[in-house]
PDB file of N, CA and C in Angstrom:
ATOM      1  N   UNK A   1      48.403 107.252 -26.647  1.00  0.00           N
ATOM      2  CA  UNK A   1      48.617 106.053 -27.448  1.00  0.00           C
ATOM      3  C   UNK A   1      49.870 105.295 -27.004  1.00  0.00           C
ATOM      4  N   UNK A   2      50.849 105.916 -26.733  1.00  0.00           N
ATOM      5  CA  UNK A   2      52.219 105.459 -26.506  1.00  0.00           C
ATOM      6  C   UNK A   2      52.085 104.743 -25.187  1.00  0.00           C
ATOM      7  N   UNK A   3      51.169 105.434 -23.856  1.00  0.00           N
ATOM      8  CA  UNK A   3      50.918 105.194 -22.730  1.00  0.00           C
ATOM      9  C   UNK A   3      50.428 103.577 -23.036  1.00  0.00           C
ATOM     10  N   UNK A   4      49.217 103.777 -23.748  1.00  0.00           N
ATOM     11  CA  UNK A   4      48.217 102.186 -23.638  1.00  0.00           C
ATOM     12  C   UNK A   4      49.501 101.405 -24.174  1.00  0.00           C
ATOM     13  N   UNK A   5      50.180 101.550 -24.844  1.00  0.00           N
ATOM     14  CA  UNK A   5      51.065 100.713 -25.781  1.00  0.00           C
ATOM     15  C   UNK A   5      52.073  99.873 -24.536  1.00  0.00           C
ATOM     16  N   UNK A   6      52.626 100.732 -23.719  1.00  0.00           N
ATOM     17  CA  UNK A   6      53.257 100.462 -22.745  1.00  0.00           C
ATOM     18  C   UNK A   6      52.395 100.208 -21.895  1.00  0.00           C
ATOM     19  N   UNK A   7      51.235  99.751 -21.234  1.00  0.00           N
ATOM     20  CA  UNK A   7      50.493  99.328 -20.219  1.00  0.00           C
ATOM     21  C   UNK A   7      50.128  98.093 -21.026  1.00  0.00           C
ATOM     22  N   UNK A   8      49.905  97.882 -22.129  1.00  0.00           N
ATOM     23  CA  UNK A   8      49.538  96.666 -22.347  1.00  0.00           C
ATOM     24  C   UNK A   8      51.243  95.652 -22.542  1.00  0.00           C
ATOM     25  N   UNK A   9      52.211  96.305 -22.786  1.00  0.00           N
ATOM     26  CA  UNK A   9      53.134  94.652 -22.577  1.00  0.00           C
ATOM     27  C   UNK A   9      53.467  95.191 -21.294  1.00  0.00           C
ATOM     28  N   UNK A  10      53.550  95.844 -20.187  1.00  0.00           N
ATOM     29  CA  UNK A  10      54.228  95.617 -19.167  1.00  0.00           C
ATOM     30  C   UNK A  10      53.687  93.756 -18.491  1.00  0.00           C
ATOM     31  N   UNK A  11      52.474  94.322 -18.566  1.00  0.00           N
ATOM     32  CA  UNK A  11      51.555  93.469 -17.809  1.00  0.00           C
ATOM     33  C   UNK A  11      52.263  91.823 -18.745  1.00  0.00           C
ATOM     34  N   UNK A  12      52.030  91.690 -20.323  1.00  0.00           N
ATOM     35  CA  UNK A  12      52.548  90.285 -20.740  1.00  0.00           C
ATOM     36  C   UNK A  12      54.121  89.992 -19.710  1.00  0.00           C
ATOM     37  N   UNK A  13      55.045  91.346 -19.985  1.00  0.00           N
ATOM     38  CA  UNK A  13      55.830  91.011 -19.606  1.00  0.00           C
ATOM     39  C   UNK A  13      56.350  89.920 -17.806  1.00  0.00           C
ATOM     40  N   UNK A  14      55.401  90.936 -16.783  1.00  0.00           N
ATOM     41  CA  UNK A  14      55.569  90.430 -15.652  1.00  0.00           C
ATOM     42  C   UNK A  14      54.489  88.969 -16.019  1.00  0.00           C
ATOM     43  N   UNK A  15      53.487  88.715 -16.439  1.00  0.00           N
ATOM     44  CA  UNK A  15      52.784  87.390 -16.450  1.00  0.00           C
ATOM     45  C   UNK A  15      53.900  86.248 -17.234  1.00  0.00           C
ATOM     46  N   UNK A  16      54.993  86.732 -17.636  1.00  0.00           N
ATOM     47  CA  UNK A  16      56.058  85.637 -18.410  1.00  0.00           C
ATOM     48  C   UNK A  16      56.825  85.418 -17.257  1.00  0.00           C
ATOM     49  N   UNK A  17      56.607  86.216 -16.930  1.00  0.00           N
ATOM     50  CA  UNK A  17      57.867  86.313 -15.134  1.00  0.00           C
ATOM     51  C   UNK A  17      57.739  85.582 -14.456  1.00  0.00           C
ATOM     52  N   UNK A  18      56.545  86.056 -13.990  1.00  0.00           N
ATOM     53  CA  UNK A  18      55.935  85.187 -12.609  1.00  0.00           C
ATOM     54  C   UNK A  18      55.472  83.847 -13.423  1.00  0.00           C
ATOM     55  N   UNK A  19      55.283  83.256 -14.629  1.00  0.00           N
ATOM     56  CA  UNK A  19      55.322  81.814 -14.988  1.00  0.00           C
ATOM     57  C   UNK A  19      56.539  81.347 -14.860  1.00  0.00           C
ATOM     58  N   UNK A  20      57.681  81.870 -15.742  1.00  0.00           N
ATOM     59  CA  UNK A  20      59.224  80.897 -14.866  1.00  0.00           C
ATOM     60  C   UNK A  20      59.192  80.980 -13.450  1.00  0.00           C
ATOM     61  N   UNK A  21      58.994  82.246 -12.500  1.00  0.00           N
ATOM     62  CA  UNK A  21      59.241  81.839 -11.416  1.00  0.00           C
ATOM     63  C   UNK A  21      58.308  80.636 -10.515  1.00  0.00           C
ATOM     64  N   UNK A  22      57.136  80.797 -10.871  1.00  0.00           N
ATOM     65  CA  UNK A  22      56.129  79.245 -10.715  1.00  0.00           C
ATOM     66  C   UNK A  22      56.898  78.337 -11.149  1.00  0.00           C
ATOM     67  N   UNK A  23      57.390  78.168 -12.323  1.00  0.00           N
ATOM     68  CA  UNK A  23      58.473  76.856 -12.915  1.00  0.00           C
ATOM     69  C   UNK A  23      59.634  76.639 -12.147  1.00  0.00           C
ATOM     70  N   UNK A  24      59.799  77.242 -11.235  1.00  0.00           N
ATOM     71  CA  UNK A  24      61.219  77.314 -10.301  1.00  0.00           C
ATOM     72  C   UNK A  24      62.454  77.702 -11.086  1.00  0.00           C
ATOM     73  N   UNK A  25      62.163  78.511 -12.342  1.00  0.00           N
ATOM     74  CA  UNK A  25      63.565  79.667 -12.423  1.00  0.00           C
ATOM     75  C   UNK A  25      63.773  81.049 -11.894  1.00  0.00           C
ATOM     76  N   UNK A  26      64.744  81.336 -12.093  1.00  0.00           N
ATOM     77  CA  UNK A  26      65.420  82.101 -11.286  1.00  0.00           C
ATOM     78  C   UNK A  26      65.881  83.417 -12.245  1.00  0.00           C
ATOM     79  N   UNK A  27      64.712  83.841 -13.360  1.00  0.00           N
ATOM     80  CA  UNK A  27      65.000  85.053 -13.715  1.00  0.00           C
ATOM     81  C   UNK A  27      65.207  86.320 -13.587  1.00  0.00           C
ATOM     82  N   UNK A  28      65.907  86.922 -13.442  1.00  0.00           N
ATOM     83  CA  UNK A  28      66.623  88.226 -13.105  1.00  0.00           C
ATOM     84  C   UNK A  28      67.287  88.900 -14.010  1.00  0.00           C
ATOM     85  N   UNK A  29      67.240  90.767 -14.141  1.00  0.00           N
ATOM     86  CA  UNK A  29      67.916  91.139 -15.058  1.00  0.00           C
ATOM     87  C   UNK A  29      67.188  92.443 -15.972  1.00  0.00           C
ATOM     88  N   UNK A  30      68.321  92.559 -16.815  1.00  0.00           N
ATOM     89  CA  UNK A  30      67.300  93.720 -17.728  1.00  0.00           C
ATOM     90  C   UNK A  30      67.058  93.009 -19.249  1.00  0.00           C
ATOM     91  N   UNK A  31      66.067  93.627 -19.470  1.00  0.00           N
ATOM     92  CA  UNK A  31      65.891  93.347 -20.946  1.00  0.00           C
ATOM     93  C   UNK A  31      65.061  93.915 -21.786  1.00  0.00           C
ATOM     94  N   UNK A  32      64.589  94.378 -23.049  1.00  0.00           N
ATOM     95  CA  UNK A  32      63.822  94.956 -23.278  1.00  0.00           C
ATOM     96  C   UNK A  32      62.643  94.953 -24.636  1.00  0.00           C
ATOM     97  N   UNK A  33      62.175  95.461 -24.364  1.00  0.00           N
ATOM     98  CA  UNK A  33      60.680  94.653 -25.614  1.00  0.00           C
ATOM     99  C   UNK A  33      60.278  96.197 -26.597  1.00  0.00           C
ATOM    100  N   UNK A  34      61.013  95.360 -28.169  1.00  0.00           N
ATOM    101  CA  UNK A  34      60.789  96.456 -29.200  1.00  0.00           C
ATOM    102  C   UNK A  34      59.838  96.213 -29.878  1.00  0.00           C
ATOM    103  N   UNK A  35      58.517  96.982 -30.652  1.00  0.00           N
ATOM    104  CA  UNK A  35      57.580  96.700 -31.300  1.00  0.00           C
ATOM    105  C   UNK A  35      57.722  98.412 -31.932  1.00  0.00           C
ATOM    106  N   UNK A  36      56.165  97.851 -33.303  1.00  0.00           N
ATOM    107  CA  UNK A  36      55.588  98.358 -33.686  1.00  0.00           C
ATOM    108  C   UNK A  36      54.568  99.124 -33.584  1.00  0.00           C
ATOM    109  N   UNK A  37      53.945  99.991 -33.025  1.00  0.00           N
ATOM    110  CA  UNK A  37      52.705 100.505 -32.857  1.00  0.00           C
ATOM    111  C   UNK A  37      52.515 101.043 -33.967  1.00  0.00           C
ATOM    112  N   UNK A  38      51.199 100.498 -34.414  1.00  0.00           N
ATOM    113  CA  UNK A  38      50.266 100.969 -36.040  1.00  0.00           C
ATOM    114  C   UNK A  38      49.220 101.280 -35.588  1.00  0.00           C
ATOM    115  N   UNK A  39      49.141 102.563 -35.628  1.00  0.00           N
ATOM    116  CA  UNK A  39      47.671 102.973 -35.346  1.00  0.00           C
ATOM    117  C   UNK A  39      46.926 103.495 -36.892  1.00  0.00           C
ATOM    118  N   UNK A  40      45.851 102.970 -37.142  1.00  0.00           N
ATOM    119  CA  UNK A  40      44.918 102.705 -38.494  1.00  0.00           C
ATOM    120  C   UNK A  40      43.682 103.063 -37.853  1.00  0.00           C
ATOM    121  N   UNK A  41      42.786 103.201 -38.376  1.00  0.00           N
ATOM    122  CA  UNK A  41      41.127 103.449 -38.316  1.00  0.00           C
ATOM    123  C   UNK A  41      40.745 103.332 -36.340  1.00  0.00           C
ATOM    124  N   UNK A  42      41.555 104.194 -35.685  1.00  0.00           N
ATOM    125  CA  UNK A  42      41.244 104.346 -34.652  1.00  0.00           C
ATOM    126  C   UNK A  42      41.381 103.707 -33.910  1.00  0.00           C
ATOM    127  N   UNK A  43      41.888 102.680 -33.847  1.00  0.00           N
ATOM    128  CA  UNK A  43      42.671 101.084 -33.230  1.00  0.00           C
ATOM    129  C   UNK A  43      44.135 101.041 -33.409  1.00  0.00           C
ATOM    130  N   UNK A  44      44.784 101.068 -31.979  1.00  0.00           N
ATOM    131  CA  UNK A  44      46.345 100.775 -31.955  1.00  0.00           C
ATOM    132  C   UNK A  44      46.762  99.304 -31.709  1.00  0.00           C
ATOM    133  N   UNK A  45      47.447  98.709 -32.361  1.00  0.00           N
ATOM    134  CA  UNK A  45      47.844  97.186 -32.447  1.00  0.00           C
ATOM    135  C   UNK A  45      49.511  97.576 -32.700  1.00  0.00           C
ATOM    136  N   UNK A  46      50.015  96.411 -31.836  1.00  0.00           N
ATOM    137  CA  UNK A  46      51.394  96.243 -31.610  1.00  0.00           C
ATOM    138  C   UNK A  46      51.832  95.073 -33.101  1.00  0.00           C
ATOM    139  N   UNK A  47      52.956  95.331 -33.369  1.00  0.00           N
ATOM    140  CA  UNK A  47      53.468  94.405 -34.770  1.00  0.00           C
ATOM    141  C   UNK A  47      55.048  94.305 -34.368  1.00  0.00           C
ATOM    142  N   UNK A  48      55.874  93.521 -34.997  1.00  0.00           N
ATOM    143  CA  UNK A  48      57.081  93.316 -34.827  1.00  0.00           C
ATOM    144  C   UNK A  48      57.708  93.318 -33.421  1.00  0.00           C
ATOM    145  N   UNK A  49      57.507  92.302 -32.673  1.00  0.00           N
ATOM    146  CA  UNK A  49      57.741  92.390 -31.441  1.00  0.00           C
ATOM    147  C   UNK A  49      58.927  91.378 -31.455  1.00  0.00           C
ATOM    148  N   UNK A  50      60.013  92.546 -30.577  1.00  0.00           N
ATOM    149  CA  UNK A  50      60.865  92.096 -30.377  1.00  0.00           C
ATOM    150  C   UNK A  50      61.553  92.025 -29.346  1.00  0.00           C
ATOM    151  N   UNK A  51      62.164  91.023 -28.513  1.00  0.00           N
ATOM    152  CA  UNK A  51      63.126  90.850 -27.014  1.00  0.00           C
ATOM    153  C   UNK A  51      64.205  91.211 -27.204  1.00  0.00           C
ATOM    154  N   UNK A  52      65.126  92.130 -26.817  1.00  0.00           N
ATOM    155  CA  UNK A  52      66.611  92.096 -26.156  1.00  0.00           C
ATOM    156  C   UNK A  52      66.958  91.798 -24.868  1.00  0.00           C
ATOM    157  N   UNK A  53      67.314  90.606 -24.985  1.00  0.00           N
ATOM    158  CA  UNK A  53      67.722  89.947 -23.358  1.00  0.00           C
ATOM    159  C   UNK A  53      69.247  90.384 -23.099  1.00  0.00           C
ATOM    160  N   UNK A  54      68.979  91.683 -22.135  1.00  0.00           N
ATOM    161  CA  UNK A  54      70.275  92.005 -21.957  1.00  0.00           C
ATOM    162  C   UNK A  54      71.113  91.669 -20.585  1.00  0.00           C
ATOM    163  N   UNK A  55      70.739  90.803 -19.839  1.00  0.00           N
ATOM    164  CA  UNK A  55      71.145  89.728 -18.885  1.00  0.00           C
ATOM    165  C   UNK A  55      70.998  88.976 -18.345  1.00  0.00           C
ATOM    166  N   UNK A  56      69.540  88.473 -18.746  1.00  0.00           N
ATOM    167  CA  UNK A  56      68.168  88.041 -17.816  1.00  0.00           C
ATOM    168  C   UNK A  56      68.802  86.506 -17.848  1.00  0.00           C
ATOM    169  N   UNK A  57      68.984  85.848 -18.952  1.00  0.00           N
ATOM    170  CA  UNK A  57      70.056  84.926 -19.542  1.00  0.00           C
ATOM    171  C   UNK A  57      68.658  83.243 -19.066  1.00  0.00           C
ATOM    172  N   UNK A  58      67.685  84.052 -19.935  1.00  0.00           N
ATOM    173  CA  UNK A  58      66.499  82.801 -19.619  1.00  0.00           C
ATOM    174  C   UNK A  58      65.606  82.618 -21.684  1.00  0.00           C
ATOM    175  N   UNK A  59      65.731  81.487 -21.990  1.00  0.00           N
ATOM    176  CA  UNK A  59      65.920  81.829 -23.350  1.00  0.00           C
ATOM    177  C   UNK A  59      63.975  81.530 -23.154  1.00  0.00           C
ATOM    178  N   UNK A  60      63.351  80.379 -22.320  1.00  0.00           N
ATOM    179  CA  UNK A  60      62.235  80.356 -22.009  1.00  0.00           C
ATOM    180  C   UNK A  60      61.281  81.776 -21.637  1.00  0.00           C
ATOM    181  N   UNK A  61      61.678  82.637 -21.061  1.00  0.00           N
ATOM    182  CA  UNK A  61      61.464  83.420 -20.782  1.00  0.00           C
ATOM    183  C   UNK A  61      61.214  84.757 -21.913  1.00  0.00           C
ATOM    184  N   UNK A  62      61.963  84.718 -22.811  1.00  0.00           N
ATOM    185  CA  UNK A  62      62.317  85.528 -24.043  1.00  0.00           C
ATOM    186  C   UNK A  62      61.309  84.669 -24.782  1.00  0.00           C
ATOM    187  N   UNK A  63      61.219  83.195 -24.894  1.00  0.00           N
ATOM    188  CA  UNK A  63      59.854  82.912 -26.261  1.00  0.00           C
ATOM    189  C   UNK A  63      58.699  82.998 -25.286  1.00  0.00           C
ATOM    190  N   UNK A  64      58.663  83.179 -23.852  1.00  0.00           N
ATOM    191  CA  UNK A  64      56.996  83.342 -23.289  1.00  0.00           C
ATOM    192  C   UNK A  64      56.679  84.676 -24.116  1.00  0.00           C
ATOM    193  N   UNK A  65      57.557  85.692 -23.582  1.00  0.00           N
ATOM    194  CA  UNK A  65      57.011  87.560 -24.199  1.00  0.00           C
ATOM    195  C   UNK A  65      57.355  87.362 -25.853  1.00  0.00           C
ATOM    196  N   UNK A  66      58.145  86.517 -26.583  1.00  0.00           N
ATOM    197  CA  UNK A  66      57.775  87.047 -27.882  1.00  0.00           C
ATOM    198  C   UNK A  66      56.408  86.298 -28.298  1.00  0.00           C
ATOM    199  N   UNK A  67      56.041  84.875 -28.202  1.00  0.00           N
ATOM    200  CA  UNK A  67      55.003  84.476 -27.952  1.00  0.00           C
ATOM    201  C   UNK A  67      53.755  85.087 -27.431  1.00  0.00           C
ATOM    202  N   UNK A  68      53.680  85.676 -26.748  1.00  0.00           N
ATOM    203  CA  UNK A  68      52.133  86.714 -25.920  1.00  0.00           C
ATOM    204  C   UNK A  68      51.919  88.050 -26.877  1.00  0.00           C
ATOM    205  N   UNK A  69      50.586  88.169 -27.033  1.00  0.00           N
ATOM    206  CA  UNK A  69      49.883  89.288 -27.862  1.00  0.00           C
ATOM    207  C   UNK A  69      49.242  89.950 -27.250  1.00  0.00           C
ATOM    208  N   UNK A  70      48.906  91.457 -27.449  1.00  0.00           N
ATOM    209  CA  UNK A  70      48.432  92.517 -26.789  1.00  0.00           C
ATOM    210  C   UNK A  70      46.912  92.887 -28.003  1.00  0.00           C
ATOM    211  N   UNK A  71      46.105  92.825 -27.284  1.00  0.00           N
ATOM    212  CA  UNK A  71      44.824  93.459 -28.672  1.00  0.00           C
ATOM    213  C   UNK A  71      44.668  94.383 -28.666  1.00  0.00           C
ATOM    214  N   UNK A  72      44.172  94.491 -29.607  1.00  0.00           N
ATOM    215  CA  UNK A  72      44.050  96.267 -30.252  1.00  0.00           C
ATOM    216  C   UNK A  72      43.189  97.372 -29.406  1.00  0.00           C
ATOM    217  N   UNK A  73      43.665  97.498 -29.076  1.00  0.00           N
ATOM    218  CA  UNK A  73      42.959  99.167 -28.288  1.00  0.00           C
ATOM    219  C   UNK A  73      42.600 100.773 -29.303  1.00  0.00           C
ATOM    220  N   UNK A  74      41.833 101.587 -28.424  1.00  0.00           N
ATOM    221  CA  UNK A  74      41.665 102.141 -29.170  1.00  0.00           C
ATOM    222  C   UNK A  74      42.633 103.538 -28.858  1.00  0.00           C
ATOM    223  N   UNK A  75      42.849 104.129 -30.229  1.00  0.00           N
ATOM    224  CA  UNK A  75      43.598 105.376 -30.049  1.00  0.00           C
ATOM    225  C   UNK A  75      43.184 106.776 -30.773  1.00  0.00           C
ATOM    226  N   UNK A  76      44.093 107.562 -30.573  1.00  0.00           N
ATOM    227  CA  UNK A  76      42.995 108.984 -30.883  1.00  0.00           C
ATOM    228  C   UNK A  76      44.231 109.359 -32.111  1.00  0.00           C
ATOM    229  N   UNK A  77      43.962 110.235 -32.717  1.00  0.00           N
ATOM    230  CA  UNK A  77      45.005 110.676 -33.631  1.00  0.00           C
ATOM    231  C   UNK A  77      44.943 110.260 -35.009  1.00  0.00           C
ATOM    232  N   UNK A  78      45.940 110.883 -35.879  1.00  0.00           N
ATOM    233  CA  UNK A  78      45.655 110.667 -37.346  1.00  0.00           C
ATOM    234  C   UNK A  78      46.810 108.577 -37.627  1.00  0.00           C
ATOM    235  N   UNK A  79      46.070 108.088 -38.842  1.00  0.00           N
ATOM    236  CA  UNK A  79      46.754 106.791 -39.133  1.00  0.00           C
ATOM    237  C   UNK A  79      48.373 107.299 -39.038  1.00  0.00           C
ATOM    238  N   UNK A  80      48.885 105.972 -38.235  1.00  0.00           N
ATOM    239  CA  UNK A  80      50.479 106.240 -38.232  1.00  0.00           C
ATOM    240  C   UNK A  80      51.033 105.248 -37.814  1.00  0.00           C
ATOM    241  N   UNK A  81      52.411 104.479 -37.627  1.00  0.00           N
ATOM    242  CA  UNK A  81      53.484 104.027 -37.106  1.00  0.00           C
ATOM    243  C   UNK A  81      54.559 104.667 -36.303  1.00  0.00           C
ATOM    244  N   UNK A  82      54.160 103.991 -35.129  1.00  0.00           N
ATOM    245  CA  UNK A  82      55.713 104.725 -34.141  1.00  0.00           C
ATOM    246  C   UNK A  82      56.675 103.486 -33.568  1.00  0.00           C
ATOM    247  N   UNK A  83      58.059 103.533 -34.179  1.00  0.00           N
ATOM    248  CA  UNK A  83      58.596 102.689 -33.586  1.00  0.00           C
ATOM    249  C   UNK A  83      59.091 102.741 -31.690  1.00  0.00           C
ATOM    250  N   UNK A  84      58.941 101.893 -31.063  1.00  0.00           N
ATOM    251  CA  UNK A  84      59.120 102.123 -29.304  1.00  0.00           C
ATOM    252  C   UNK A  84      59.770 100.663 -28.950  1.00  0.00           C
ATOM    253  N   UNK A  85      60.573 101.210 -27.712  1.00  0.00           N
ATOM    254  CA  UNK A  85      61.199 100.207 -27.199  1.00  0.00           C
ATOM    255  C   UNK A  85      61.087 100.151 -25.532  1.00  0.00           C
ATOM    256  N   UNK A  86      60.638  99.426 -24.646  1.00  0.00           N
ATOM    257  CA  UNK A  86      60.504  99.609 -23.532  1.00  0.00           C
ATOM    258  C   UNK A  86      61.515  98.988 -22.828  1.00  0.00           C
ATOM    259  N   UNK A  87      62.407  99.249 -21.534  1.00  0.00           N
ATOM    260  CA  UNK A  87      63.115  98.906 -21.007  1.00  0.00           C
ATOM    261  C   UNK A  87      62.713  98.386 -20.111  1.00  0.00           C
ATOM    262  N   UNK A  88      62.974  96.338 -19.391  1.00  0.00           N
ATOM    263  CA  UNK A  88      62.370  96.329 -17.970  1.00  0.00           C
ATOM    264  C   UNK A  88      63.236  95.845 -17.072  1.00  0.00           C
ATOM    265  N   UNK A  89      63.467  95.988 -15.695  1.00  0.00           N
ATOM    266  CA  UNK A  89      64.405  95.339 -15.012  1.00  0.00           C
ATOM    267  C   UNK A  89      63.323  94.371 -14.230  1.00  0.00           C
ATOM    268  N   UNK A  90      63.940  93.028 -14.212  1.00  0.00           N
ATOM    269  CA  UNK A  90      63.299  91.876 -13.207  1.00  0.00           C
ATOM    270  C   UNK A  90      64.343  91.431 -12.097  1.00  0.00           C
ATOM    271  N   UNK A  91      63.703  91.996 -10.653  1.00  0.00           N
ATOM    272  CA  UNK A  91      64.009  91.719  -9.864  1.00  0.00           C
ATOM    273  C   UNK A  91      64.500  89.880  -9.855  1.00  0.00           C
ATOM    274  N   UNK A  92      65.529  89.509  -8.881  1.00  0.00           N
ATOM    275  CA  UNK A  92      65.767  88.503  -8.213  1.00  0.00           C
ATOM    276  C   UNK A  92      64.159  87.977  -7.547  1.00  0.00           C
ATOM    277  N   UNK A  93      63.816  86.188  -7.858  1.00  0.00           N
ATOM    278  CA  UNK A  93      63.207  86.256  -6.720  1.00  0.00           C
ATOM    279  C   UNK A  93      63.489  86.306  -5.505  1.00  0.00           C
ATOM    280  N   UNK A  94      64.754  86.560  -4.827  1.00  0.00           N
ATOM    281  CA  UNK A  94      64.203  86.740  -3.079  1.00  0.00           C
ATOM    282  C   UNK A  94      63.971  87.963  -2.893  1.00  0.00           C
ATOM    283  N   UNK A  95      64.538  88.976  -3.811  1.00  0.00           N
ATOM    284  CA  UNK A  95      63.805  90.246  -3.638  1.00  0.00           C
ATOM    285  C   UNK A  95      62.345  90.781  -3.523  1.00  0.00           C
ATOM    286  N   UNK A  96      61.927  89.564  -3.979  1.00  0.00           N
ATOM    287  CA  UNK A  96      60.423  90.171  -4.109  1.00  0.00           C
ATOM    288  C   UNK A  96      59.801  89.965  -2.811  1.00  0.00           C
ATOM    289  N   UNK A  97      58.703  90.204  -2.152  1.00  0.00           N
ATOM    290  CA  UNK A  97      57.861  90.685  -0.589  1.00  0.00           C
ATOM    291  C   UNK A  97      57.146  89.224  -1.299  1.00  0.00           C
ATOM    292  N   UNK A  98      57.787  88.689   0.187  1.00  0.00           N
ATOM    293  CA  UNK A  98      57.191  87.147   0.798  1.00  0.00           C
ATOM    294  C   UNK A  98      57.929  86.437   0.302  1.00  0.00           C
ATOM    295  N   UNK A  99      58.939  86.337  -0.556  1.00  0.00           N
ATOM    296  CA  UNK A  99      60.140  85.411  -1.058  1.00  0.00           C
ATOM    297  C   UNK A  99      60.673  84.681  -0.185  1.00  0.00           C
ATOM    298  N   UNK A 100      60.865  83.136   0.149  1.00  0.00           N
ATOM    299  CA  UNK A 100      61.776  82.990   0.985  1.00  0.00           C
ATOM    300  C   UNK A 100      62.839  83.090   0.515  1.00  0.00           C
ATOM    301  N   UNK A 101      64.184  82.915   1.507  1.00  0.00           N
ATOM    302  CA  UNK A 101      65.461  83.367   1.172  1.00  0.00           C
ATOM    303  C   UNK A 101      66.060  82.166   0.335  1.00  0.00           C
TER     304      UNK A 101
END
């Protein structure tokens, strides 16, 4: 459950990315994305989603990922709430393969 939870925002996260960097910013940095996981009648859904921009210093970037939603997947286990926080670092773009300098 925790796994799908984290496979479904990595992915919002880098698709917020790679839209500023299409926009020609220059986000870089760490930051990290806190939610809710409620798992109910066999379906895990994310709630209270929250950004800590801890250098990335892109405020566009922070309302793309609080803005983007993850749908409910399914999970195994008894009804519950787990609070989680994922940590991500975003490369520089020239770091990335095919960047020009």
């Amino acid at each position: 459950d925790v796994h799908h939870a984290s496979t479904g925002v990595s992915p919002m996260v880098y698709q917020c990315y790679q839209q500023r960097l299409a926009a020609g910013a220059r986000p870089a940095g760490r930051l990290s994305v806190g939610f809710t996981l409620i798992k109910k009648g066999g379906y895990g859904q994310l709630e209270a989603l929250s950004v800590t921009d801890e250098s990335v210093k892109d405020p566009a970037l922070m309302e793309c990922i609080r803005g983007a939603a993850v749908e409910p997947f399914p999970v195994m286990g008894d009804d519950s709430e787990i609070e989680m926080r994922i940590p991500f670092t975003l490369p520089p773009p020239e770091d990335l393969e095919g960047s020009a300098p």
